[in-house]
C-alpha atoms as a PDB file:
ATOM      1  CA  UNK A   1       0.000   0.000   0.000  1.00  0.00           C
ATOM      2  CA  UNK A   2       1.157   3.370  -1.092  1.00  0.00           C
ATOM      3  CA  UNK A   3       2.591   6.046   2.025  1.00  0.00           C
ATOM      4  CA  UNK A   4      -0.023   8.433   2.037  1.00  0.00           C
ATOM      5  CA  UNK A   5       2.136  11.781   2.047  1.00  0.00           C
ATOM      6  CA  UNK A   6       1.351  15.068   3.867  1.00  0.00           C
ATOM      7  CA  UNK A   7       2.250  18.318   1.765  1.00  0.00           C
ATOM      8  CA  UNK A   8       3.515  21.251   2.856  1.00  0.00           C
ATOM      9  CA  UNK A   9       4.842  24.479   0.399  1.00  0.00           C
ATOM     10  CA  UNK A  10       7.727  24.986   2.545  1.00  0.00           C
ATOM     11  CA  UNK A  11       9.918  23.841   5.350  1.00  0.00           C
ATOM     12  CA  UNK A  12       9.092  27.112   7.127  1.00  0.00           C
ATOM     13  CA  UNK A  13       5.264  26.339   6.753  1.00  0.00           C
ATOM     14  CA  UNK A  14       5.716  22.821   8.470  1.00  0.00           C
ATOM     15  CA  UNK A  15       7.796  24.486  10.760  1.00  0.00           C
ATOM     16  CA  UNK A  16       5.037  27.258  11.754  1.00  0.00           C
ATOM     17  CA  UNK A  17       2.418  24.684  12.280  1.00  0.00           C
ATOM     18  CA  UNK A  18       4.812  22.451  14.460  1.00  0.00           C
ATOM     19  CA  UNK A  19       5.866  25.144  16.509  1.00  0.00           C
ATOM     20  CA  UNK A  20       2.143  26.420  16.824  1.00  0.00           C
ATOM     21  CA  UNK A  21       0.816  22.606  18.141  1.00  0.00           C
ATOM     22  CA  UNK A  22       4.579  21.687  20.275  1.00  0.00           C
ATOM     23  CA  UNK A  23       3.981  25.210  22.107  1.00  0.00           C
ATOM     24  CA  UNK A  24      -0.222  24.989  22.141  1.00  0.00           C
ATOM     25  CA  UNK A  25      -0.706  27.979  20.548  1.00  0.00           C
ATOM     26  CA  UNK A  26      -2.094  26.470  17.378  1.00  0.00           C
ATOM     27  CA  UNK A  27      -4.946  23.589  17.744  1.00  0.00           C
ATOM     28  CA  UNK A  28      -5.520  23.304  13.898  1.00  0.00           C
ATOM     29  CA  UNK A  29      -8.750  21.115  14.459  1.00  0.00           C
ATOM     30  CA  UNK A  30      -7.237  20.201  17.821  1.00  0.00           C
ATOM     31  CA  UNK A  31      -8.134  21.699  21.338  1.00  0.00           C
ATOM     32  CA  UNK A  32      -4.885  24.005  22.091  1.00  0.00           C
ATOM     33  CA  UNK A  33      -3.252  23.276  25.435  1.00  0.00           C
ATOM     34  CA  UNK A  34      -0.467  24.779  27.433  1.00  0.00           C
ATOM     35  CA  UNK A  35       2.762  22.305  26.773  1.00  0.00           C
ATOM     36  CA  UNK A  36       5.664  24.139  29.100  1.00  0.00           C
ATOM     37  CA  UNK A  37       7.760  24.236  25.602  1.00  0.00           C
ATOM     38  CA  UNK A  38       9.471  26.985  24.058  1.00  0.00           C
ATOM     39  CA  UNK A  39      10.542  27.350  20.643  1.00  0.00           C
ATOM     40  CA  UNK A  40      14.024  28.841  19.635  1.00  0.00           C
ATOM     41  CA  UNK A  41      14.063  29.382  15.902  1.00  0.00           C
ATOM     42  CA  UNK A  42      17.304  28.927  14.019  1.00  0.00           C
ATOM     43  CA  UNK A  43      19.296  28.889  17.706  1.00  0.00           C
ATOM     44  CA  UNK A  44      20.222  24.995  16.951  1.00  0.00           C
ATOM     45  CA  UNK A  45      19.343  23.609  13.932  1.00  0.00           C
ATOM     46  CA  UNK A  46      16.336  24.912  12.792  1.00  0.00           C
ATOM     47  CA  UNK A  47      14.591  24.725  15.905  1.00  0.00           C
ATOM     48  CA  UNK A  48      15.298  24.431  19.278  1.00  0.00           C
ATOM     49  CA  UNK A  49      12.741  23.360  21.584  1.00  0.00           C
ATOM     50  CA  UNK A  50      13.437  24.426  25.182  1.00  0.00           C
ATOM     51  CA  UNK A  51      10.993  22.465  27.905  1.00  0.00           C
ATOM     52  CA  UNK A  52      10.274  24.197  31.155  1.00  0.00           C
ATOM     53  CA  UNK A  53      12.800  22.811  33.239  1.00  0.00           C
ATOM     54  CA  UNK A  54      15.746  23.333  30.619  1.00  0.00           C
ATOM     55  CA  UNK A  55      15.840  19.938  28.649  1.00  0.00           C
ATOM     56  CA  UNK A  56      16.467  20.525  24.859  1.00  0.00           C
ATOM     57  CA  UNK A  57      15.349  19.182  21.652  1.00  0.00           C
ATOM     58  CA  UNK A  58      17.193  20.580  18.515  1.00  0.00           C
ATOM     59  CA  UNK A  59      15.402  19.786  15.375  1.00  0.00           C
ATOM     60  CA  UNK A  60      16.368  19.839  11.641  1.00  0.00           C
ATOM     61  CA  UNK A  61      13.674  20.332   9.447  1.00  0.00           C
ATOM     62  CA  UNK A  62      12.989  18.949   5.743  1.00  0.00           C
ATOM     63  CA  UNK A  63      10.278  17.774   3.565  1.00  0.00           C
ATOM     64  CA  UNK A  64      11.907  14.485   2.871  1.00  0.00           C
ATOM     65  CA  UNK A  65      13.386  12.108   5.356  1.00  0.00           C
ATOM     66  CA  UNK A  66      16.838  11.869   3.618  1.00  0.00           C
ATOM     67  CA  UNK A  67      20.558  11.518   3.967  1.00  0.00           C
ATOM     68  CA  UNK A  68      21.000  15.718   3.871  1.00  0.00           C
ATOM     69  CA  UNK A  69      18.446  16.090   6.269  1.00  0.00           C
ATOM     70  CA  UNK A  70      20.230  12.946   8.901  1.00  0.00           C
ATOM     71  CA  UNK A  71      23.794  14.446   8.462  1.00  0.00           C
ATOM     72  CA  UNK A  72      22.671  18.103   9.827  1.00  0.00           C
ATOM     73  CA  UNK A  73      21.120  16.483  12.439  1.00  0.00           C
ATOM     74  CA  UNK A  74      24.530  14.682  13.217  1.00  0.00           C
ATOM     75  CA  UNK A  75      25.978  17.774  13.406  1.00  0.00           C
ATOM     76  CA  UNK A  76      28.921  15.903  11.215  1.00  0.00           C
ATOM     77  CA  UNK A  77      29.027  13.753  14.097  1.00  0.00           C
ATOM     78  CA  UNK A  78      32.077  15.675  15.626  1.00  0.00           C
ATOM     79  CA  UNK A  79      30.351  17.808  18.516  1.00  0.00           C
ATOM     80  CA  UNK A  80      28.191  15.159  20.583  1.00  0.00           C
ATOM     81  CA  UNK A  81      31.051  14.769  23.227  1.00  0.00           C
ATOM     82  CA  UNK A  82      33.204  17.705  23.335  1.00  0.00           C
ATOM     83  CA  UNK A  83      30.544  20.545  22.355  1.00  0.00           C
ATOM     84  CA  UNK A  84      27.495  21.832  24.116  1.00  0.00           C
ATOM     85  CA  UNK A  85      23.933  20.595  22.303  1.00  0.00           C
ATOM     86  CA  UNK A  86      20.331  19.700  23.145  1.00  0.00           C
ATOM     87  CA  UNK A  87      19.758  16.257  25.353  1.00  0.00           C
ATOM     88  CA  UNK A  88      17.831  14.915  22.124  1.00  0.00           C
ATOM     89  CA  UNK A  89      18.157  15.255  18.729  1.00  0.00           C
ATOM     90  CA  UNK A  90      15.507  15.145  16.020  1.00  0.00           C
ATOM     91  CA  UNK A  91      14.411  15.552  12.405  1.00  0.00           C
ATOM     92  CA  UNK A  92      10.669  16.826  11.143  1.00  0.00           C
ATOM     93  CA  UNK A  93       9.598  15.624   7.906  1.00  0.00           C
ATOM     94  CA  UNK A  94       6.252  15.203   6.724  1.00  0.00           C
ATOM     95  CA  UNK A  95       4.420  12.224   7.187  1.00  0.00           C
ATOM     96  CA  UNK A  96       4.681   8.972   5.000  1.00  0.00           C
ATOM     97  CA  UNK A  97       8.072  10.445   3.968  1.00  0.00           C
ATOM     98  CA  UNK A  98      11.676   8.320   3.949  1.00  0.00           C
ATOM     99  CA  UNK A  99      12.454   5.003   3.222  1.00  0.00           C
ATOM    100  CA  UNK A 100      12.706   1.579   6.445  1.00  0.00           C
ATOM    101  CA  UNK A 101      17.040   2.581   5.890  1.00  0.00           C
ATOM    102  CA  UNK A 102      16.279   6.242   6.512  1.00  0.00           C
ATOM    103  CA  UNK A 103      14.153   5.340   9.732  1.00  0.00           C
ATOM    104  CA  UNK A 104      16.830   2.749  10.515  1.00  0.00           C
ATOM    105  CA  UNK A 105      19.892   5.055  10.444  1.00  0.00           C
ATOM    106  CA  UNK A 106      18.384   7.442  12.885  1.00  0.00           C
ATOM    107  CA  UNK A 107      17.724   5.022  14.942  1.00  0.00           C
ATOM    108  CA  UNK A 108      21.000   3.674  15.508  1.00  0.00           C
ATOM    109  CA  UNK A 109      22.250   7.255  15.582  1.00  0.00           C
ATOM    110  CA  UNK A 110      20.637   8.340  18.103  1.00  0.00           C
ATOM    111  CA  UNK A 111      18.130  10.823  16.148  1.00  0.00           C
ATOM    112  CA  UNK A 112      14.179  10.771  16.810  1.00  0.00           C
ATOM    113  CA  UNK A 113      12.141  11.314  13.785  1.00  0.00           C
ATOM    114  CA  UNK A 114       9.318  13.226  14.135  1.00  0.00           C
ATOM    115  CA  UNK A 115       6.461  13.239  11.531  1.00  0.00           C
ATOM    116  CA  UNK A 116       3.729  15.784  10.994  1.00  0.00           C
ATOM    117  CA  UNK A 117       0.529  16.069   9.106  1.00  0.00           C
ATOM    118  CA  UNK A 118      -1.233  18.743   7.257  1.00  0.00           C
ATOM    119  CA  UNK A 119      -4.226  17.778   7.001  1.00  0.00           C
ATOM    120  CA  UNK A 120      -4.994  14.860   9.142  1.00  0.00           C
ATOM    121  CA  UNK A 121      -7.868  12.534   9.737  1.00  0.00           C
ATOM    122  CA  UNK A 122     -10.143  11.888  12.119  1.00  0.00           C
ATOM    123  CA  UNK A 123      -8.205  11.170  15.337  1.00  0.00           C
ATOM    124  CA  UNK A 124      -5.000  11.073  14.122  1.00  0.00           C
ATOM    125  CA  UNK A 125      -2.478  12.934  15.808  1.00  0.00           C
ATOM    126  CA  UNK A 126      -0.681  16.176  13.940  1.00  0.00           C
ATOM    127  CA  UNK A 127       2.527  15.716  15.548  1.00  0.00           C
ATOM    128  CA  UNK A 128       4.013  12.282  16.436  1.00  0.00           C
ATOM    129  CA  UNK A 129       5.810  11.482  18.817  1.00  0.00           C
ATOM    130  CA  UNK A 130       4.559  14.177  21.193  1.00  0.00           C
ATOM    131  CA  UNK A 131       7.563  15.747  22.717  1.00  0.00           C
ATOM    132  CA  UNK A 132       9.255  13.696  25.883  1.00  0.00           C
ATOM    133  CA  UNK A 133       8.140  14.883  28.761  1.00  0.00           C
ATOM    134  CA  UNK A 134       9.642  14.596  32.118  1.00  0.00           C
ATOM    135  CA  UNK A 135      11.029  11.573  33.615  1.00  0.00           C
ATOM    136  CA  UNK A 136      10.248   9.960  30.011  1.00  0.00           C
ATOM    137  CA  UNK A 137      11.739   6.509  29.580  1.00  0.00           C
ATOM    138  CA  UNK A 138      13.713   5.863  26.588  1.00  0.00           C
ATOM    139  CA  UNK A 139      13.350   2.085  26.486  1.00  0.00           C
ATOM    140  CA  UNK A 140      10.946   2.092  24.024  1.00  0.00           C
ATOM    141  CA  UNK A 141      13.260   3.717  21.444  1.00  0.00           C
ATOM    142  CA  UNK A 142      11.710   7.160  21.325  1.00  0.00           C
ATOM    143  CA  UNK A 143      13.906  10.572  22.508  1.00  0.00           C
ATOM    144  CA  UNK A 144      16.961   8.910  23.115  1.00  0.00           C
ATOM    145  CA  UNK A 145      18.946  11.307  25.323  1.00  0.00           C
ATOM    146  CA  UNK A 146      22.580  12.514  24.258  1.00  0.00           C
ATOM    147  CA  UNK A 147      23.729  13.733  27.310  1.00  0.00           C
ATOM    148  CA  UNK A 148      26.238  16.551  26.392  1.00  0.00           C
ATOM    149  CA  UNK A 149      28.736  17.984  27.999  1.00  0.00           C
ATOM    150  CA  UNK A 150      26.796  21.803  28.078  1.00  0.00           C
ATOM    151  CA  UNK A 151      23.261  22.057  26.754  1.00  0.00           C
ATOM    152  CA  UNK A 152      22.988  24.735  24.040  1.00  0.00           C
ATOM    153  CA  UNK A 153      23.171  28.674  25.617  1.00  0.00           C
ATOM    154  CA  UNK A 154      20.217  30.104  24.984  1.00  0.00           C
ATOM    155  CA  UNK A 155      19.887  33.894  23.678  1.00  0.00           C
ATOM    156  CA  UNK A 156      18.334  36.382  25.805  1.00  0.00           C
ATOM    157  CA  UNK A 157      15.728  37.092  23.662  1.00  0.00           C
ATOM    158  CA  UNK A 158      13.615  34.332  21.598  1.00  0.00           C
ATOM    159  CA  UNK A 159      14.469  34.887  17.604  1.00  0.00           C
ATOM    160  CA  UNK A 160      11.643  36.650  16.035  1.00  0.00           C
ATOM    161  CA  UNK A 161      12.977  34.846  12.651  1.00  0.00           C
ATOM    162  CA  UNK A 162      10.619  32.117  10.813  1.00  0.00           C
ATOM    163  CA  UNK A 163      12.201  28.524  11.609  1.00  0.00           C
ATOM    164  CA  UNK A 164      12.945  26.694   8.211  1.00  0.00           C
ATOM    165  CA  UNK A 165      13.742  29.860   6.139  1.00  0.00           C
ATOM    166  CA  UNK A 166      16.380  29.258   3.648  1.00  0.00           C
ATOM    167  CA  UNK A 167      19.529  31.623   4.987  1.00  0.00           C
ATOM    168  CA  UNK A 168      17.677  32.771   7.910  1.00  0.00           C
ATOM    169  CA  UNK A 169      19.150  35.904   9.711  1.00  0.00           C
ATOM    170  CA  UNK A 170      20.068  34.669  13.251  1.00  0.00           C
ATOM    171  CA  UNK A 171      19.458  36.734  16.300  1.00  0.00           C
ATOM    172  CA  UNK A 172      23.205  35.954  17.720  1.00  0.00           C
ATOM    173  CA  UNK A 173      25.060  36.934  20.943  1.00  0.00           C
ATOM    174  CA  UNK A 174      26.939  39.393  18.674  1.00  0.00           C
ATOM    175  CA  UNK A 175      23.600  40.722  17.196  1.00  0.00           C
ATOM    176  CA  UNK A 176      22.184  41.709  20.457  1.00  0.00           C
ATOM    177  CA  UNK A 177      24.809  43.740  21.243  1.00  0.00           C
ATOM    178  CA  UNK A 178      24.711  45.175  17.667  1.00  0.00           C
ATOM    179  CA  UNK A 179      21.000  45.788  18.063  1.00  0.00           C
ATOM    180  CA  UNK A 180      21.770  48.084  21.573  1.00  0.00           C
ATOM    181  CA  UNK A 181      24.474  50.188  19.586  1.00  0.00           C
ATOM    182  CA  UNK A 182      21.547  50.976  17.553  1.00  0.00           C
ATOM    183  CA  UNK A 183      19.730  51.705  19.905  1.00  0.00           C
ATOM    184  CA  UNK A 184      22.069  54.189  21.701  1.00  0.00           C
ATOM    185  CA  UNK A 185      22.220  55.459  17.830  1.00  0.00           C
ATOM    186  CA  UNK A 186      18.193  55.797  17.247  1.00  0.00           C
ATOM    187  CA  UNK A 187      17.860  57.465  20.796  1.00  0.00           C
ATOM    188  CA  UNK A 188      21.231  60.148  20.593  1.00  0.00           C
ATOM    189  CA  UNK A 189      22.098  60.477  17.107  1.00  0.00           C
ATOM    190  CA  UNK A 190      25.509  59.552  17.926  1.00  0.00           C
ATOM    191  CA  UNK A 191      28.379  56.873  19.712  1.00  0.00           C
ATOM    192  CA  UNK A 192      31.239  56.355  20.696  1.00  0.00           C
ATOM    193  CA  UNK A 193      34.211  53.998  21.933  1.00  0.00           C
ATOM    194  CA  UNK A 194      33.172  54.334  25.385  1.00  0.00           C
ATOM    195  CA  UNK A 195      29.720  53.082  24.678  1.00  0.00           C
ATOM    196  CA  UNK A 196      30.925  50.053  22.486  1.00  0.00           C
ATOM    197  CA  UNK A 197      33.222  49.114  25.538  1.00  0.00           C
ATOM    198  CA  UNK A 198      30.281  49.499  27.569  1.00  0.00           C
ATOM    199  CA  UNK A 199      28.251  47.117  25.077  1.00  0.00           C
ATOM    200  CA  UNK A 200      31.536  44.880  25.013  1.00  0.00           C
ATOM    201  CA  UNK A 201      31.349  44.596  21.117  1.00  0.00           C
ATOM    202  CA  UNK A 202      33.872  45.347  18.767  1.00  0.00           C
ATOM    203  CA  UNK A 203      33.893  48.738  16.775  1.00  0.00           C
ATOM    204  CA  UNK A 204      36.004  48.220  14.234  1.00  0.00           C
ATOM    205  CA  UNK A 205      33.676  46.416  11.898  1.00  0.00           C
ATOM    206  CA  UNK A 206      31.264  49.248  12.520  1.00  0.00           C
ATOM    207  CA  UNK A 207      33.982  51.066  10.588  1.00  0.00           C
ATOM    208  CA  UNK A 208      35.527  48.828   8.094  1.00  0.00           C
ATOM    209  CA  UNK A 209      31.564  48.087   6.593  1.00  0.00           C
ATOM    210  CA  UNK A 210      30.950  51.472   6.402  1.00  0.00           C
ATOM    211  CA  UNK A 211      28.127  50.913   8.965  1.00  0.00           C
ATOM    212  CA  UNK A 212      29.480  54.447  11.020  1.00  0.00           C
ATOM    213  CA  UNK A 213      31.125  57.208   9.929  1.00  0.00           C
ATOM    214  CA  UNK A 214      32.697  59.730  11.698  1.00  0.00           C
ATOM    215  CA  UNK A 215      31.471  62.980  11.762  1.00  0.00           C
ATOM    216  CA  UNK A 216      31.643  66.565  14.448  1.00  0.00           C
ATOM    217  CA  UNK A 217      33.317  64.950  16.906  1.00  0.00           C
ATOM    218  CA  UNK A 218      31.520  61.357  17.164  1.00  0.00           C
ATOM    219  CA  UNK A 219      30.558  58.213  15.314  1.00  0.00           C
ATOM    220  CA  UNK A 220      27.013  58.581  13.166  1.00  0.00           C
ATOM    221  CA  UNK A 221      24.971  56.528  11.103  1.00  0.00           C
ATOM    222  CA  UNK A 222      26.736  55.632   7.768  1.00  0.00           C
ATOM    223  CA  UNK A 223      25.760  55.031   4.345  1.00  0.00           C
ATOM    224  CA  UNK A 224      26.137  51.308   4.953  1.00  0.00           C
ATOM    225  CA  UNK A 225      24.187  51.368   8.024  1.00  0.00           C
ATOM    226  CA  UNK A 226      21.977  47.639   8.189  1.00  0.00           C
ATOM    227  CA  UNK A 227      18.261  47.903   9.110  1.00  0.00           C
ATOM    228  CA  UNK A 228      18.722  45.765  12.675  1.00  0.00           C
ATOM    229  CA  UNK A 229      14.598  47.336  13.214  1.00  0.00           C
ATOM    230  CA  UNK A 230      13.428  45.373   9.816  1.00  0.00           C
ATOM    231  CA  UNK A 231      15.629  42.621  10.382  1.00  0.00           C
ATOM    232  CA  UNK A 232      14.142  41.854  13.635  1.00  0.00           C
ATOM    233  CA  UNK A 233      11.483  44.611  14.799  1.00  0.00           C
ATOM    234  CA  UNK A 234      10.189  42.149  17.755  1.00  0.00           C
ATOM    235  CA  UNK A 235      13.214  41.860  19.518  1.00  0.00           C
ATOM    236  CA  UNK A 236      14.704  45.236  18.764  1.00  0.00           C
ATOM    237  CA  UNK A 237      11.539  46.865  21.123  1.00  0.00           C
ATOM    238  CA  UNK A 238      12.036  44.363  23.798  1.00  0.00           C
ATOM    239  CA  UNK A 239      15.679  45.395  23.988  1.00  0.00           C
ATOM    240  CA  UNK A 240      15.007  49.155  23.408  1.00  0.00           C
ATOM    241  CA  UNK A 241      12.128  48.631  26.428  1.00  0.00           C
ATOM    242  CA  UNK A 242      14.870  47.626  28.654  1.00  0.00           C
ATOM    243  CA  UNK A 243      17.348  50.258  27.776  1.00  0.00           C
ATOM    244  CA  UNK A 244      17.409  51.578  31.279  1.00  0.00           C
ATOM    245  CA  UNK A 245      18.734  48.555  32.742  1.00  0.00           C
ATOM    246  CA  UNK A 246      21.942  48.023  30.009  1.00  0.00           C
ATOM    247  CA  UNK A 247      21.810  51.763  28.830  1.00  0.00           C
ATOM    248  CA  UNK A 248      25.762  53.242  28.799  1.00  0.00           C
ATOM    249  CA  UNK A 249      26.852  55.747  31.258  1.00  0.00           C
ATOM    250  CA  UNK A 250      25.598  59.437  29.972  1.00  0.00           C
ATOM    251  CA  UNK A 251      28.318  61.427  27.927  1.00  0.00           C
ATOM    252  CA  UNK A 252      28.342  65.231  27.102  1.00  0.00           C
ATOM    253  CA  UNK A 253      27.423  65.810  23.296  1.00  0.00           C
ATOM    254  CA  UNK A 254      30.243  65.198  21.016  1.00  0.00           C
ATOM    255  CA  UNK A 255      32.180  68.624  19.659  1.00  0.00           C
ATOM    256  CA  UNK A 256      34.628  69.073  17.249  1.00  0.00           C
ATOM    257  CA  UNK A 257      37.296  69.645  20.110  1.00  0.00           C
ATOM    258  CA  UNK A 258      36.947  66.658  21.588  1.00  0.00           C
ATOM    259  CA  UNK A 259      37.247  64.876  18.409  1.00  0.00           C
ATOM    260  CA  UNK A 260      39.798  62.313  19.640  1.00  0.00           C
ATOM    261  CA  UNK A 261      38.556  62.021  22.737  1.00  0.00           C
ATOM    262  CA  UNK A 262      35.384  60.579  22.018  1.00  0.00           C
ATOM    263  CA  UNK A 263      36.453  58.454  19.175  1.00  0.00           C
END
């Protein structure tokens, strides 16, 4: 009999609707329900999914169960001793997708498969397996536990980037920092060394990309200057709401004679 196969457009469209039912915001048919997950876009993998008391599942995302997909869920295999990552690793496909060797290989590497549905039937589940929850048991075969050294550091802020986008822009350590020198620059029209020292980010490529430019006494915005609003306009306001508590110390108004000083 013929795997009946679920359809999505896009990886980012399965990824939408399994971060929707895995969190409970999204019932799709189904009666929504709090879960104690979080979802971390593009933090490992495509998504990380963080359960209330810390344990991890990092997820790769394609619309076919296949070698590609199995390899980047490996993480080339190298890091699952020496470098931090989530307690389980999985990979979402659609269901009725991959072949008994596919299914097989993850198995024996360690990697859960999770399947999802578009548009399921009567009293079939969307998502399956559910995500483990605590004190699961892994006898059975499902969420077998990798036990790393470090789980995966977290970001301050969850990405407001769509999981499953191809080249997704990342909302990085480096990036936050990035997005509070902008947001010294939106609110004073101007920065300077001491306020990148403050931020503990690097100002040189500010300079060398053309991003700031230096001008009566301080540095400005540039021609170059990247949109770090339109890039990600969610978390810029919830760092710009907390500027008071990581805002730099205040600084007289740049003039020419103090040129060097500043800069």
């Amino acid at each position: 009999m013929k795997k009946r196969v679920a359809h999505f457009a896009s990886e980012a469209e399965m990824c939408t609707l399994f971060i929707g039912i895995a969190t409970g915001e999204v019932s799709n048919g189904y009666r929504a329900r709090a879960t104690g997950w979080k979802a971390y876009p593009e933090v490992w993998g495509d998504i990380l999914m963080v359960r209330e008391d810390g344990f991890q599942v990092g997820i790769e995302a394609k619309l076919r169960l296949n070698d590609d997909v199995i390899l980047q869920a490996m993480d080339g295999g190298t890091s699952y001793v020496t470098q931090p990552g989530p307690d389980c690793r999985a990979v979402l496909v659609p269901q009725g997708t991959g072949s008994a060797l596919h299914r097989v290989a993850c198995q024996r590497f360690g990697i859960q498969v999770i399947t999802i549905t578009a548009d399921p039937e009567p009293h079939q589940p969307l998502v399956y397996p559910e995500l483990p929850r605590p004190g699961h048991w892994t006898g059975d075969g499902m969420w077998p536990e990798m036990f790393p050294i470090e789980r995966v550091r977290l970001p301050d802020f969850i990405p407001d980037v769509v999981a499953g986008r191809p080249a997704p822009v990342q909302l990085t350590a480096w990036k936050i920092k990035a997005i509070k020198i902008a947001c010294i620059l939106e609110r004073r029209g101007w920065v300077c060394r001491q306020d990148f020292k403050h931020i503990q980010i690097d100002h040189r490529r500010f300079l060398d990309s053309g991003w700031l430019i230096a001008v009566d006494g301080a540095w400005r915005r540039g021609p170059a200057w990247p949109d770090f609003r339109m890039q990600h306009p969610r978390n810029f306001g919830e760092i710009d709401d907390l500027f008071d508590d990581w805002k730099p110390p205040e600084l007289p108004a740049p003039q020419q004679a103090t040129f060097g000083r500043l800069l």
